[in-house]
PDBML (XML) file of the C-alpha atoms, coordinates in Angstrom:
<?xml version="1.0" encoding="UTF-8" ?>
<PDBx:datablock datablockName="MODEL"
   xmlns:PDBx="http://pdbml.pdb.org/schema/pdbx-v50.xsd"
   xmlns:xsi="http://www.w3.org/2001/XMLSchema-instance"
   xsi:schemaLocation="http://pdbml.pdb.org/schema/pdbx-v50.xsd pdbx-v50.xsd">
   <PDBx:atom_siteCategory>
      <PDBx:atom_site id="1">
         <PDBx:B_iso_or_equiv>0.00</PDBx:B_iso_or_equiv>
         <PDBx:Cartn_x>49.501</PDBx:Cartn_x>
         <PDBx:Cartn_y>216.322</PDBx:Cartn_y>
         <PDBx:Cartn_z>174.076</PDBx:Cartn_z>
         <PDBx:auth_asym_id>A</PDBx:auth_asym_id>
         <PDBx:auth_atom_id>CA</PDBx:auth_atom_id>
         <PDBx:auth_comp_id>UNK</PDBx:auth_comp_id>
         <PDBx:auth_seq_id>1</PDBx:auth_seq_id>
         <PDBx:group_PDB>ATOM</PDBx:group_PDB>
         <PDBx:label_alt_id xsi:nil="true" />
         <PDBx:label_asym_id>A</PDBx:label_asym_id>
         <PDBx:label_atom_id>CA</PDBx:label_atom_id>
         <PDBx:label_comp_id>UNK</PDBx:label_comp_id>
         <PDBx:label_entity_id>1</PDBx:label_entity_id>
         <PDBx:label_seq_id>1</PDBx:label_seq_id>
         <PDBx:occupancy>1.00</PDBx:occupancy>
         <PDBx:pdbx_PDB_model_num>1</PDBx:pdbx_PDB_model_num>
         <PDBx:type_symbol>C</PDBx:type_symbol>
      </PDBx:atom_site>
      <PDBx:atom_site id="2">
         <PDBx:B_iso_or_equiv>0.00</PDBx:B_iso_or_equiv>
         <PDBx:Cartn_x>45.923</PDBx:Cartn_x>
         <PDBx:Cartn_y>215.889</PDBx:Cartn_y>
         <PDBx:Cartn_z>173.341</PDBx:Cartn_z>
         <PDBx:auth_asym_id>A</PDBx:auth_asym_id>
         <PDBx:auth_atom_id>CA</PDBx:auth_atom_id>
         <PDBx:auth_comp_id>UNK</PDBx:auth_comp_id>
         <PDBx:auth_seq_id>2</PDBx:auth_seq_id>
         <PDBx:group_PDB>ATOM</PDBx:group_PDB>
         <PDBx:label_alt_id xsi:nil="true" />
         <PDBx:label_asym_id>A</PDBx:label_asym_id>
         <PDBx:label_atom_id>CA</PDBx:label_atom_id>
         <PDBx:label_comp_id>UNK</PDBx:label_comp_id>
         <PDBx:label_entity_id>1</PDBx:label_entity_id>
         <PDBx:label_seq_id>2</PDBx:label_seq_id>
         <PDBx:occupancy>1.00</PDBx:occupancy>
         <PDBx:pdbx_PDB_model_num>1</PDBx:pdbx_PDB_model_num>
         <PDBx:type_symbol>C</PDBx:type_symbol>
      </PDBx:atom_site>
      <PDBx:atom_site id="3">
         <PDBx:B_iso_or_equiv>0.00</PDBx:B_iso_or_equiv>
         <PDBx:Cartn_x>46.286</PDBx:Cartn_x>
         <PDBx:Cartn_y>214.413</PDBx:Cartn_y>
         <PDBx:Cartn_z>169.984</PDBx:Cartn_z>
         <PDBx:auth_asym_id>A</PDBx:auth_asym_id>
         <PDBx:auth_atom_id>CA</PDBx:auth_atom_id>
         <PDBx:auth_comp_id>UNK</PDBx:auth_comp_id>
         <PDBx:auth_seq_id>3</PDBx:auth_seq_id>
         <PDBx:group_PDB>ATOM</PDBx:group_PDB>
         <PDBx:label_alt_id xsi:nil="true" />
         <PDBx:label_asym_id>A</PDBx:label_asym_id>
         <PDBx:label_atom_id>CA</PDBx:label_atom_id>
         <PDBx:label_comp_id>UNK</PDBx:label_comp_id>
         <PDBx:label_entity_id>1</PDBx:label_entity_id>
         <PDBx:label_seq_id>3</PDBx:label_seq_id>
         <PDBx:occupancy>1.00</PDBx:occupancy>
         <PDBx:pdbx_PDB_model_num>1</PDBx:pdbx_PDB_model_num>
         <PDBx:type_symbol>C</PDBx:type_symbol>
      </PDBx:atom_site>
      <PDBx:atom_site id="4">
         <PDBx:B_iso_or_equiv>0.00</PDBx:B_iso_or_equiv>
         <PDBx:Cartn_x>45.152</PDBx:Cartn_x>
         <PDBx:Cartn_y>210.157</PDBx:Cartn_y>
         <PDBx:Cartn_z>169.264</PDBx:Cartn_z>
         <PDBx:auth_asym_id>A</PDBx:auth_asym_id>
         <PDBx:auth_atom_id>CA</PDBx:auth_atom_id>
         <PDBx:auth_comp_id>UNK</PDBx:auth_comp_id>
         <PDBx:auth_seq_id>4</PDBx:auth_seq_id>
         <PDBx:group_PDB>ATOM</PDBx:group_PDB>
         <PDBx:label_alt_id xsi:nil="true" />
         <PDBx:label_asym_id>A</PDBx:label_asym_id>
         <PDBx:label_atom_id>CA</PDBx:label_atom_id>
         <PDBx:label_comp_id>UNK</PDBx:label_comp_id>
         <PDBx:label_entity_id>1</PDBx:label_entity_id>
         <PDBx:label_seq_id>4</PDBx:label_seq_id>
         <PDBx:occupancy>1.00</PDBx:occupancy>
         <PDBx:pdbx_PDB_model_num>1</PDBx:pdbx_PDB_model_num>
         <PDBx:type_symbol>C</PDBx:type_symbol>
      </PDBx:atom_site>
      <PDBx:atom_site id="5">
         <PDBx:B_iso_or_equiv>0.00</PDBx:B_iso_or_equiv>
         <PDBx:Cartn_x>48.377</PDBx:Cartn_x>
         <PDBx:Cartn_y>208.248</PDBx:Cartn_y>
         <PDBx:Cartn_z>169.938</PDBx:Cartn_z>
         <PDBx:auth_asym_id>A</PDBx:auth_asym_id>
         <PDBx:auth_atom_id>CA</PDBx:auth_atom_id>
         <PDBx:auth_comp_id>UNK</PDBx:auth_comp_id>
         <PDBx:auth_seq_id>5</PDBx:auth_seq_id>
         <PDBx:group_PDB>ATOM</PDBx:group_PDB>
         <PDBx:label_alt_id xsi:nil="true" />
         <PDBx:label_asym_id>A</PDBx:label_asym_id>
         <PDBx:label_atom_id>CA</PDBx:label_atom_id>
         <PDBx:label_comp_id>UNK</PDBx:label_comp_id>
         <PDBx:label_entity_id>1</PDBx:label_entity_id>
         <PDBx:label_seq_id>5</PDBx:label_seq_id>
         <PDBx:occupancy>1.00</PDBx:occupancy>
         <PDBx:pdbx_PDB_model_num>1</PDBx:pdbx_PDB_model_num>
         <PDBx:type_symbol>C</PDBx:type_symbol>
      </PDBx:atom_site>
      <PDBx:atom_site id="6">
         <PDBx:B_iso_or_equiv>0.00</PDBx:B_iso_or_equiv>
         <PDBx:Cartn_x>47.249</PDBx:Cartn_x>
         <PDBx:Cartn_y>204.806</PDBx:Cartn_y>
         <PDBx:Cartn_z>168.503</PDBx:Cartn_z>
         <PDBx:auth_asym_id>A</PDBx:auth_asym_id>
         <PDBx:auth_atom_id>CA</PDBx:auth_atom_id>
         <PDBx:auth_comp_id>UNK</PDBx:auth_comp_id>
         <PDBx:auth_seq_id>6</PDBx:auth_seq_id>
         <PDBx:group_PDB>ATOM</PDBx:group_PDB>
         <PDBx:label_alt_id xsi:nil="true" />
         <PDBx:label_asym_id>A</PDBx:label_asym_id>
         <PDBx:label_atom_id>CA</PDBx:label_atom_id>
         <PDBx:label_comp_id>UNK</PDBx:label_comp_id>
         <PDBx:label_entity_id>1</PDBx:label_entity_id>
         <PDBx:label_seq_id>6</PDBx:label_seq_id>
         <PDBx:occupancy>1.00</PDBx:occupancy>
         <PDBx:pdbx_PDB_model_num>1</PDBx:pdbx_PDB_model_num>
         <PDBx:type_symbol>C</PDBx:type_symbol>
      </PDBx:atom_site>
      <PDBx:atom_site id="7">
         <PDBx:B_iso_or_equiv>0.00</PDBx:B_iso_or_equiv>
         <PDBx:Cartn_x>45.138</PDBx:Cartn_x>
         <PDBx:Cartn_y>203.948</PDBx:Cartn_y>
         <PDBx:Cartn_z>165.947</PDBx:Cartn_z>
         <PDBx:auth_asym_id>A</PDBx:auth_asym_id>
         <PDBx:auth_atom_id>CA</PDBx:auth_atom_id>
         <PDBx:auth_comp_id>UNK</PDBx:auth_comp_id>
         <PDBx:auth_seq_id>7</PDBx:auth_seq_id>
         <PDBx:group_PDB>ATOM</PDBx:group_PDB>
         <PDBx:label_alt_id xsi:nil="true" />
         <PDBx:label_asym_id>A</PDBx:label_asym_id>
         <PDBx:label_atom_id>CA</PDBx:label_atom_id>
         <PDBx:label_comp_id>UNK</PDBx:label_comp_id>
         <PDBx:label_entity_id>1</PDBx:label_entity_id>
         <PDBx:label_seq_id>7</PDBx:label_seq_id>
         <PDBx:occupancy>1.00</PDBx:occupancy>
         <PDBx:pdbx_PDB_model_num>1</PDBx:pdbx_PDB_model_num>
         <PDBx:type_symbol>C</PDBx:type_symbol>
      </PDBx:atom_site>
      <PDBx:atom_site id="8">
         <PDBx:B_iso_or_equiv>0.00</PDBx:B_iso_or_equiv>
         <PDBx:Cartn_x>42.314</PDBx:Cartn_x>
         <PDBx:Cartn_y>200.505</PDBx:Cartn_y>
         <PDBx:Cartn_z>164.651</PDBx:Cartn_z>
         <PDBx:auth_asym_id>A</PDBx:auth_asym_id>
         <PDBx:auth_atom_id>CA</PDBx:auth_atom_id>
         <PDBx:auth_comp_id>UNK</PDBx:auth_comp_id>
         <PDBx:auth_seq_id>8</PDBx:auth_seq_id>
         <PDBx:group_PDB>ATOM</PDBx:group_PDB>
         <PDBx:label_alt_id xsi:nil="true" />
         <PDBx:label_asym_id>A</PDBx:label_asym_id>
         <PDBx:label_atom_id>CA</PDBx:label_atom_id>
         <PDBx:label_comp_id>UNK</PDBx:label_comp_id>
         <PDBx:label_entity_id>1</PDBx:label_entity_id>
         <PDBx:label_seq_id>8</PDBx:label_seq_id>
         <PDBx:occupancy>1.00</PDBx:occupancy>
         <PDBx:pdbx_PDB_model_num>1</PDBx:pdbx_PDB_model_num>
         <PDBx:type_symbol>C</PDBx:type_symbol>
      </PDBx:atom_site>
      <PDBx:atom_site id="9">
         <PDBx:B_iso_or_equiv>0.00</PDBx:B_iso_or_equiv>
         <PDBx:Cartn_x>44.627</PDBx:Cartn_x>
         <PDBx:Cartn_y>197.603</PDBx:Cartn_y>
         <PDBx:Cartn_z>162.930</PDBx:Cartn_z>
         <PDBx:auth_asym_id>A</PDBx:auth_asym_id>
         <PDBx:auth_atom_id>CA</PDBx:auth_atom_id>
         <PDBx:auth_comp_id>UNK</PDBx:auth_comp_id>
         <PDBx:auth_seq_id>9</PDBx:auth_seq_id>
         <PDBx:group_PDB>ATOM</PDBx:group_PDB>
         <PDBx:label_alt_id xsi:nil="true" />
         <PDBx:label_asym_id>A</PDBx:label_asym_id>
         <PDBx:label_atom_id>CA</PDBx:label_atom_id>
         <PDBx:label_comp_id>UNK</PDBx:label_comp_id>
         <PDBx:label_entity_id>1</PDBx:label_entity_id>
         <PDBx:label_seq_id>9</PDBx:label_seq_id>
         <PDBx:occupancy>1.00</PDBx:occupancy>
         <PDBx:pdbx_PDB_model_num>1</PDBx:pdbx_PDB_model_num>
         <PDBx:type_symbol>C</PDBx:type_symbol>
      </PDBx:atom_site>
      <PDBx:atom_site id="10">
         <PDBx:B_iso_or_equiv>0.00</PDBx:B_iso_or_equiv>
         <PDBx:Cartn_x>42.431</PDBx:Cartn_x>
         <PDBx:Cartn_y>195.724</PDBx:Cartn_y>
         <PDBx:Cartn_z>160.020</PDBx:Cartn_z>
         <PDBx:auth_asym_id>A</PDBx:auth_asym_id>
         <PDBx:auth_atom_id>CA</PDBx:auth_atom_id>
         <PDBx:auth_comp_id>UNK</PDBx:auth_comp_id>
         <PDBx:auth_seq_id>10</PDBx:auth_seq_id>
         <PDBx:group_PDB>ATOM</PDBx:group_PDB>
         <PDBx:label_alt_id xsi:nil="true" />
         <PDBx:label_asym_id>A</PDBx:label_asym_id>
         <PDBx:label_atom_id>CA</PDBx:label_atom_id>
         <PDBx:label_comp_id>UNK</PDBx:label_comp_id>
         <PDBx:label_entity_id>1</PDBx:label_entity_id>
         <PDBx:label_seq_id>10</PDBx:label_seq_id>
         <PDBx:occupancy>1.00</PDBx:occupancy>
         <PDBx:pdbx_PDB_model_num>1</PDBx:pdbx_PDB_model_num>
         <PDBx:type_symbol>C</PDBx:type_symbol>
      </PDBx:atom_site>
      <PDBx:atom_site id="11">
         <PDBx:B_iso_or_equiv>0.00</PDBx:B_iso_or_equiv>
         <PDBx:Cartn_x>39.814</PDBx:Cartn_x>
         <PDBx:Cartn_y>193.755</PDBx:Cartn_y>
         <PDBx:Cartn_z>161.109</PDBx:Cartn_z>
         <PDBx:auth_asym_id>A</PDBx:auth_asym_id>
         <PDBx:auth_atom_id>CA</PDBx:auth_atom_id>
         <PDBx:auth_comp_id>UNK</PDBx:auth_comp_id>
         <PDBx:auth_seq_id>11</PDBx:auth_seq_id>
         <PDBx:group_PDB>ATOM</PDBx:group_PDB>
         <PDBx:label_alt_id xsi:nil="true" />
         <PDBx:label_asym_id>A</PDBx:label_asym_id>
         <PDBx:label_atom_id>CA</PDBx:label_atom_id>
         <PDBx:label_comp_id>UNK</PDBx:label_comp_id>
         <PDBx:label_entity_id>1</PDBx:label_entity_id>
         <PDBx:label_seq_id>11</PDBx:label_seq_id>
         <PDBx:occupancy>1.00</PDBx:occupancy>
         <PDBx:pdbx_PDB_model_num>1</PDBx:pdbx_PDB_model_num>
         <PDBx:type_symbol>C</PDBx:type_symbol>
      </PDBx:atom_site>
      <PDBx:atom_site id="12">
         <PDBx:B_iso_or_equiv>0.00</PDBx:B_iso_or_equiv>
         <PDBx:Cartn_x>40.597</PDBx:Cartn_x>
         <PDBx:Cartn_y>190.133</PDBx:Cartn_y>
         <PDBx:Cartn_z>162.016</PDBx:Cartn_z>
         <PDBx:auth_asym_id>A</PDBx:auth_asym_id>
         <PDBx:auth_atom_id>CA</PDBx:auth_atom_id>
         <PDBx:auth_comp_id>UNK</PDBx:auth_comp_id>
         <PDBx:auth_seq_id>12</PDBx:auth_seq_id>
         <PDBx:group_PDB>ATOM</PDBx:group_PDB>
         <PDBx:label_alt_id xsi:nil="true" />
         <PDBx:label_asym_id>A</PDBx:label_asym_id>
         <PDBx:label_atom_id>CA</PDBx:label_atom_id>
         <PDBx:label_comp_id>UNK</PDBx:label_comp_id>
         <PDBx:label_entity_id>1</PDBx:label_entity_id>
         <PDBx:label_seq_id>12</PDBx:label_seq_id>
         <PDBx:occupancy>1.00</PDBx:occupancy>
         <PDBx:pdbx_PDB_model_num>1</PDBx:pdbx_PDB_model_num>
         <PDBx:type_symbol>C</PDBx:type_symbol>
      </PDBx:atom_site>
      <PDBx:atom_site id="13">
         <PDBx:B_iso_or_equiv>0.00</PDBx:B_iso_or_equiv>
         <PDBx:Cartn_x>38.847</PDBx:Cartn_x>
         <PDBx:Cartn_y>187.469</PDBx:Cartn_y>
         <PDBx:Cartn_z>159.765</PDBx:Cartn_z>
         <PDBx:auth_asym_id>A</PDBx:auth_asym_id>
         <PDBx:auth_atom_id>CA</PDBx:auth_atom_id>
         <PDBx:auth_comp_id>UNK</PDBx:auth_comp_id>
         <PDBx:auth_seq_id>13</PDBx:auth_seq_id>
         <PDBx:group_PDB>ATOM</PDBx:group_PDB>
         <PDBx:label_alt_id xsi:nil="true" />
         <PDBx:label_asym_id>A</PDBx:label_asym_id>
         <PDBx:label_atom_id>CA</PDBx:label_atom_id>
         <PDBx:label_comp_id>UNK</PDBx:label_comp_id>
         <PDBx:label_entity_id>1</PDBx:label_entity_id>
         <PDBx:label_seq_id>13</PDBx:label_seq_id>
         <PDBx:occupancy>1.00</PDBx:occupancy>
         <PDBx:pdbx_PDB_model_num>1</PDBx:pdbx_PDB_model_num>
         <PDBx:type_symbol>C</PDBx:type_symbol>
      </PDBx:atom_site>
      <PDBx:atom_site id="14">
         <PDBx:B_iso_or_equiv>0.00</PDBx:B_iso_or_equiv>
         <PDBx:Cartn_x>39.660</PDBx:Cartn_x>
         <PDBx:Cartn_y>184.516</PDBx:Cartn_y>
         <PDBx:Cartn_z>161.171</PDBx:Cartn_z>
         <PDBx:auth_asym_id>A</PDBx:auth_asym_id>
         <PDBx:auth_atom_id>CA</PDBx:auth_atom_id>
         <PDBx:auth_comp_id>UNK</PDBx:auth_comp_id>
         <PDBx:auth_seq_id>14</PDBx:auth_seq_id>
         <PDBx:group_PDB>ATOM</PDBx:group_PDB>
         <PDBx:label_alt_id xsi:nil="true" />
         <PDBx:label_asym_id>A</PDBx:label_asym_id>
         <PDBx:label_atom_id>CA</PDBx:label_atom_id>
         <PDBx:label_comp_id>UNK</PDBx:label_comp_id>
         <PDBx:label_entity_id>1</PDBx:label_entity_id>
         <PDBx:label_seq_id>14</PDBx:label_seq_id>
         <PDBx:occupancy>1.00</PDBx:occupancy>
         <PDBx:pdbx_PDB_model_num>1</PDBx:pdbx_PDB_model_num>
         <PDBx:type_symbol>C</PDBx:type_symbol>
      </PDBx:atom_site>
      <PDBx:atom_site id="15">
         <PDBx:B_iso_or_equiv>0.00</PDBx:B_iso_or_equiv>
         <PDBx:Cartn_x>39.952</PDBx:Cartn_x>
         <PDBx:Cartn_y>182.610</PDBx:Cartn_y>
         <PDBx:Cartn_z>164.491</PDBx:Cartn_z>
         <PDBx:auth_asym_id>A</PDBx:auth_asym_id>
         <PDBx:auth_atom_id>CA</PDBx:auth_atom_id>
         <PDBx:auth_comp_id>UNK</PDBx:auth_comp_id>
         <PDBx:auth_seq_id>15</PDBx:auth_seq_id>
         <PDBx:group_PDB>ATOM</PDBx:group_PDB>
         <PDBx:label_alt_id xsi:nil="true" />
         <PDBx:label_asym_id>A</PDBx:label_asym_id>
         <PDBx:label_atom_id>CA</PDBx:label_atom_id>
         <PDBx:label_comp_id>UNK</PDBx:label_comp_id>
         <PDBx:label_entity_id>1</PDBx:label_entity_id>
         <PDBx:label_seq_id>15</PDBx:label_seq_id>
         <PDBx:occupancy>1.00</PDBx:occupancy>
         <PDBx:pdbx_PDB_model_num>1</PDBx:pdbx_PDB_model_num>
         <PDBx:type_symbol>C</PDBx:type_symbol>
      </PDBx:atom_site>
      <PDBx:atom_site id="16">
         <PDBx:B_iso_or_equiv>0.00</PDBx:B_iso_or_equiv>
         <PDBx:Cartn_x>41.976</PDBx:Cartn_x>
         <PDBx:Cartn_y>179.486</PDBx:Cartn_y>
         <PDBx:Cartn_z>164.937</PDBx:Cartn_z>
         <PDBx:auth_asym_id>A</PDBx:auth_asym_id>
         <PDBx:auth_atom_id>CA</PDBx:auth_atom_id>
         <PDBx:auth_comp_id>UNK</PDBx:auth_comp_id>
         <PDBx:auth_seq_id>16</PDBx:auth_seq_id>
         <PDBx:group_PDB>ATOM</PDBx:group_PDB>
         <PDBx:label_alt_id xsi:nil="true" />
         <PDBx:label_asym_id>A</PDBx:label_asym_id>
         <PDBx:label_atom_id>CA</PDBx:label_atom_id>
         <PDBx:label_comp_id>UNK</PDBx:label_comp_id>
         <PDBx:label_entity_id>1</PDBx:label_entity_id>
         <PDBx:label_seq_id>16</PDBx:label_seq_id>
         <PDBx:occupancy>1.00</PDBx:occupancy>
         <PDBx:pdbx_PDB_model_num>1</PDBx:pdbx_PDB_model_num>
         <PDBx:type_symbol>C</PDBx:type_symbol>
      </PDBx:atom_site>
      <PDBx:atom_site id="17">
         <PDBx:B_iso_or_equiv>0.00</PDBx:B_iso_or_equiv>
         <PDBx:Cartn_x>40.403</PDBx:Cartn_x>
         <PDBx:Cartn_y>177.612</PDBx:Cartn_y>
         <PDBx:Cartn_z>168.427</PDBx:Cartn_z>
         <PDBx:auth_asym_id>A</PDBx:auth_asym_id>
         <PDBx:auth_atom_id>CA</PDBx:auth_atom_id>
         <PDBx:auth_comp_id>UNK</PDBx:auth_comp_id>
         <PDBx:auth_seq_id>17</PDBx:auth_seq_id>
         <PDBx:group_PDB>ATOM</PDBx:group_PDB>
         <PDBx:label_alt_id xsi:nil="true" />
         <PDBx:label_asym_id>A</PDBx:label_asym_id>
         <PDBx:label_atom_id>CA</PDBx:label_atom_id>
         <PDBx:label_comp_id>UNK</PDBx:label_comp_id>
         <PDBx:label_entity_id>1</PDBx:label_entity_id>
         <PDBx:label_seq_id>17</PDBx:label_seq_id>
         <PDBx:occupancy>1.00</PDBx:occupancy>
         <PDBx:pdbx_PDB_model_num>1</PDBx:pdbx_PDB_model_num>
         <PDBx:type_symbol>C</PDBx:type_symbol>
      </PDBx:atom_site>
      <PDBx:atom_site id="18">
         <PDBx:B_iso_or_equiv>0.00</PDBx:B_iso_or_equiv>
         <PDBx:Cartn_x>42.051</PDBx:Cartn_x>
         <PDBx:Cartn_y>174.496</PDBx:Cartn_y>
         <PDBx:Cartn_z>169.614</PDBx:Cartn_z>
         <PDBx:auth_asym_id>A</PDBx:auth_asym_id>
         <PDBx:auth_atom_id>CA</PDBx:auth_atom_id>
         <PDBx:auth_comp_id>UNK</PDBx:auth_comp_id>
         <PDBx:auth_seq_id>18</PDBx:auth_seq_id>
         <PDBx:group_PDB>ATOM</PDBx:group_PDB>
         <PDBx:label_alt_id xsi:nil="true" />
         <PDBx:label_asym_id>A</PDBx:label_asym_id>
         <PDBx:label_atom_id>CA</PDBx:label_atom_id>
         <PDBx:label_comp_id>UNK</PDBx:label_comp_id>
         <PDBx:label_entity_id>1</PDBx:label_entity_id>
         <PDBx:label_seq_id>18</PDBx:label_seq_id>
         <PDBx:occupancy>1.00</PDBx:occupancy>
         <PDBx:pdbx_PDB_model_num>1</PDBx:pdbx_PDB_model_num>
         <PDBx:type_symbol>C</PDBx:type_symbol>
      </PDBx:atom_site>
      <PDBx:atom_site id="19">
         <PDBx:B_iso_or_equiv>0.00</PDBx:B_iso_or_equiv>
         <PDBx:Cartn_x>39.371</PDBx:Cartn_x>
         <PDBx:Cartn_y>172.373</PDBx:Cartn_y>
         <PDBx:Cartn_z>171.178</PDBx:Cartn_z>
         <PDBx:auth_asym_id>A</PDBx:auth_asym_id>
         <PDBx:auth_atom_id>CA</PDBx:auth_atom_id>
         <PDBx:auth_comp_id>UNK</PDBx:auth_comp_id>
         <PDBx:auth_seq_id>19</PDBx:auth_seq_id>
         <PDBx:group_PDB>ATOM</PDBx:group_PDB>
         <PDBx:label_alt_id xsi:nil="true" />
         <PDBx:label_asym_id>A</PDBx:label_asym_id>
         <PDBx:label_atom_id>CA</PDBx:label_atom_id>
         <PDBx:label_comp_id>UNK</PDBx:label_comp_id>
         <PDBx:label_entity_id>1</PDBx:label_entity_id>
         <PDBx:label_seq_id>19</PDBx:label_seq_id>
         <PDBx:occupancy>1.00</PDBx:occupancy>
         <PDBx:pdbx_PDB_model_num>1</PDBx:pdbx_PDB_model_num>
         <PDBx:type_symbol>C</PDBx:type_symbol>
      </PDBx:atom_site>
      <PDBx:atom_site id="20">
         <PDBx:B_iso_or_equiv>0.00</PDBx:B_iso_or_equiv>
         <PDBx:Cartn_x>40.357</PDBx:Cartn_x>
         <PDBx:Cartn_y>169.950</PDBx:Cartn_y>
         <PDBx:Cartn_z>174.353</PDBx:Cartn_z>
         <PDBx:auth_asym_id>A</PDBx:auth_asym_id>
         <PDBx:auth_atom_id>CA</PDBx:auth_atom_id>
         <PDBx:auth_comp_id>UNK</PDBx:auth_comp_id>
         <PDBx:auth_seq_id>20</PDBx:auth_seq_id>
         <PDBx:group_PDB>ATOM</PDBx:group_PDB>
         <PDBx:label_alt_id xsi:nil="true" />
         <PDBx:label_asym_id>A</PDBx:label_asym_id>
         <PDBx:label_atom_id>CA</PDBx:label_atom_id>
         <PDBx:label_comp_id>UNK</PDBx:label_comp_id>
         <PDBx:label_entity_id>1</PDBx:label_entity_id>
         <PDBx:label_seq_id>20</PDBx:label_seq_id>
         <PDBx:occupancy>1.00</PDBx:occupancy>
         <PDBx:pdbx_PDB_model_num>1</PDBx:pdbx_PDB_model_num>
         <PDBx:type_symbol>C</PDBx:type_symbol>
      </PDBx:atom_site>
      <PDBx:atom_site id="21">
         <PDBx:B_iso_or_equiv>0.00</PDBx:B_iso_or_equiv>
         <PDBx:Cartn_x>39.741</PDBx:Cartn_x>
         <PDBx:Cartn_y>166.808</PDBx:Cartn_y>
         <PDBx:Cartn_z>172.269</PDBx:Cartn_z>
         <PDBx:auth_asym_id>A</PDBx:auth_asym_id>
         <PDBx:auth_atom_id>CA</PDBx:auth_atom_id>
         <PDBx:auth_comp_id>UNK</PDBx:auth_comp_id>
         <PDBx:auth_seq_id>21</PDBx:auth_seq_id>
         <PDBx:group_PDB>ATOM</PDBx:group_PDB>
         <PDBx:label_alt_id xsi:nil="true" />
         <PDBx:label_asym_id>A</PDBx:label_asym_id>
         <PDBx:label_atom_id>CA</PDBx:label_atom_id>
         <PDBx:label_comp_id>UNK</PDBx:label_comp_id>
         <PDBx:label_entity_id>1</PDBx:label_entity_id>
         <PDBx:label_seq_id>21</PDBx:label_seq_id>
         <PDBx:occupancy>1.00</PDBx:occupancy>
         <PDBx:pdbx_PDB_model_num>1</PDBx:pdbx_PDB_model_num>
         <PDBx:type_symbol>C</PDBx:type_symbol>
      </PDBx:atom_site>
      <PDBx:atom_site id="22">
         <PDBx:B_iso_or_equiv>0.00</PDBx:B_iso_or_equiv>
         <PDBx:Cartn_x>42.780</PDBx:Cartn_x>
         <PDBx:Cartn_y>168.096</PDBx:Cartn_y>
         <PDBx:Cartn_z>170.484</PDBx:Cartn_z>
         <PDBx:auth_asym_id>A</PDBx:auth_asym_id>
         <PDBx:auth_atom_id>CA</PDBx:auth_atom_id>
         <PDBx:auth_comp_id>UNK</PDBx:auth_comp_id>
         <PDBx:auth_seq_id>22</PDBx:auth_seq_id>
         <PDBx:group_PDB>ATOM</PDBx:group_PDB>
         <PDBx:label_alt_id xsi:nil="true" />
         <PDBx:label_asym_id>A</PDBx:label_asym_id>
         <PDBx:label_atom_id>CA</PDBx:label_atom_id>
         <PDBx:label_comp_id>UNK</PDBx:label_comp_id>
         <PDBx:label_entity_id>1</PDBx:label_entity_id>
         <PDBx:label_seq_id>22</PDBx:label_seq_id>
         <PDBx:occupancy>1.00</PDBx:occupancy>
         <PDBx:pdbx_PDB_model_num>1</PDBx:pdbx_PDB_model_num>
         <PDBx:type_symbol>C</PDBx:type_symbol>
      </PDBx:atom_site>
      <PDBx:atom_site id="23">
         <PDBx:B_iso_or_equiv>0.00</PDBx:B_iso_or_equiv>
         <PDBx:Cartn_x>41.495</PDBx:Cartn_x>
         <PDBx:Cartn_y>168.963</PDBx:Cartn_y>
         <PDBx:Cartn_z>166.974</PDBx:Cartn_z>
         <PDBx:auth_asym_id>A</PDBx:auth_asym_id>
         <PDBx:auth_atom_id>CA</PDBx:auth_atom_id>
         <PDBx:auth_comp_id>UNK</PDBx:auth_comp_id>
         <PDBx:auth_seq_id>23</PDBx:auth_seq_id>
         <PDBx:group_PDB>ATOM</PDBx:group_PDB>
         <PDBx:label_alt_id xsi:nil="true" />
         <PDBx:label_asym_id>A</PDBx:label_asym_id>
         <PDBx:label_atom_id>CA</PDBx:label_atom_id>
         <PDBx:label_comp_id>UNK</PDBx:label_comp_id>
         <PDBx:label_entity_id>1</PDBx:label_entity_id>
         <PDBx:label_seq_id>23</PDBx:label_seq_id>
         <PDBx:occupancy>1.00</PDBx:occupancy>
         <PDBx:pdbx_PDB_model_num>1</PDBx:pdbx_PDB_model_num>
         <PDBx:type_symbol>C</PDBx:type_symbol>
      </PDBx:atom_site>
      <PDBx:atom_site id="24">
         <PDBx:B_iso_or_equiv>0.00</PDBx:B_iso_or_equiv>
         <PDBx:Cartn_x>41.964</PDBx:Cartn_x>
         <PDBx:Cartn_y>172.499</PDBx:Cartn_y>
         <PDBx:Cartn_z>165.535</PDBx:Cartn_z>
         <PDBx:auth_asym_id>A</PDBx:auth_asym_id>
         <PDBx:auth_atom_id>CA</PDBx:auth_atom_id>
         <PDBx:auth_comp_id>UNK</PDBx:auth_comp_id>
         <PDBx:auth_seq_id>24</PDBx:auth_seq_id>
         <PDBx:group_PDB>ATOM</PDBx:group_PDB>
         <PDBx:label_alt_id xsi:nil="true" />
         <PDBx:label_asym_id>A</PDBx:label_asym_id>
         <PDBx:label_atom_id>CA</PDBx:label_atom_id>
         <PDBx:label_comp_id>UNK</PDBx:label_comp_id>
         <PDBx:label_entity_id>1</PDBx:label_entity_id>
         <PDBx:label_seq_id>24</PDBx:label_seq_id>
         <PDBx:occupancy>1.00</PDBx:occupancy>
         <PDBx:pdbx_PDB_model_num>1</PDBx:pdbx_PDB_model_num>
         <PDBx:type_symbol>C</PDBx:type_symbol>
      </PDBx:atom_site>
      <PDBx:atom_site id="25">
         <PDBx:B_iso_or_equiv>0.00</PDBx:B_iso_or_equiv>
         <PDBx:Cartn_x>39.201</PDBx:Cartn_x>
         <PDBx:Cartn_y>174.564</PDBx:Cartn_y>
         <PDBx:Cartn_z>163.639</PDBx:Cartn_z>
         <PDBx:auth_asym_id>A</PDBx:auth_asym_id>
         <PDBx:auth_atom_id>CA</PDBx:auth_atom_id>
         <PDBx:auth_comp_id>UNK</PDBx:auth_comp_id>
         <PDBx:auth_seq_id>25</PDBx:auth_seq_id>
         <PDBx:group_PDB>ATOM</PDBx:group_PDB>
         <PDBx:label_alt_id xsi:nil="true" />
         <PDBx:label_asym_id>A</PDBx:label_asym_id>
         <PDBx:label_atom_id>CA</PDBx:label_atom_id>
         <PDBx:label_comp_id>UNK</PDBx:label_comp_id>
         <PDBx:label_entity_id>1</PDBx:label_entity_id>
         <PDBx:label_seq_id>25</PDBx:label_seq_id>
         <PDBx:occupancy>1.00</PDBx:occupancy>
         <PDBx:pdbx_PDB_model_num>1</PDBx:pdbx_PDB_model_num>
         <PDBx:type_symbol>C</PDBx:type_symbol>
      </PDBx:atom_site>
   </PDBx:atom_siteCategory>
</PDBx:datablock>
């Protein structure tokens, strides 16, 4: 009962951001 139920996915490398003027980066 005590024991870690989840565990830390990889790290995440990149972020894709959509900007209002409608371009993507």
């Amino acid at each position: 009962p005590l024991a870690y139920t989840h565990q830390l996915g990889p790290n995440p490398t990149t972020v894709d951001v959509t900007l209002s003027d409608g371009s993507e980066v």
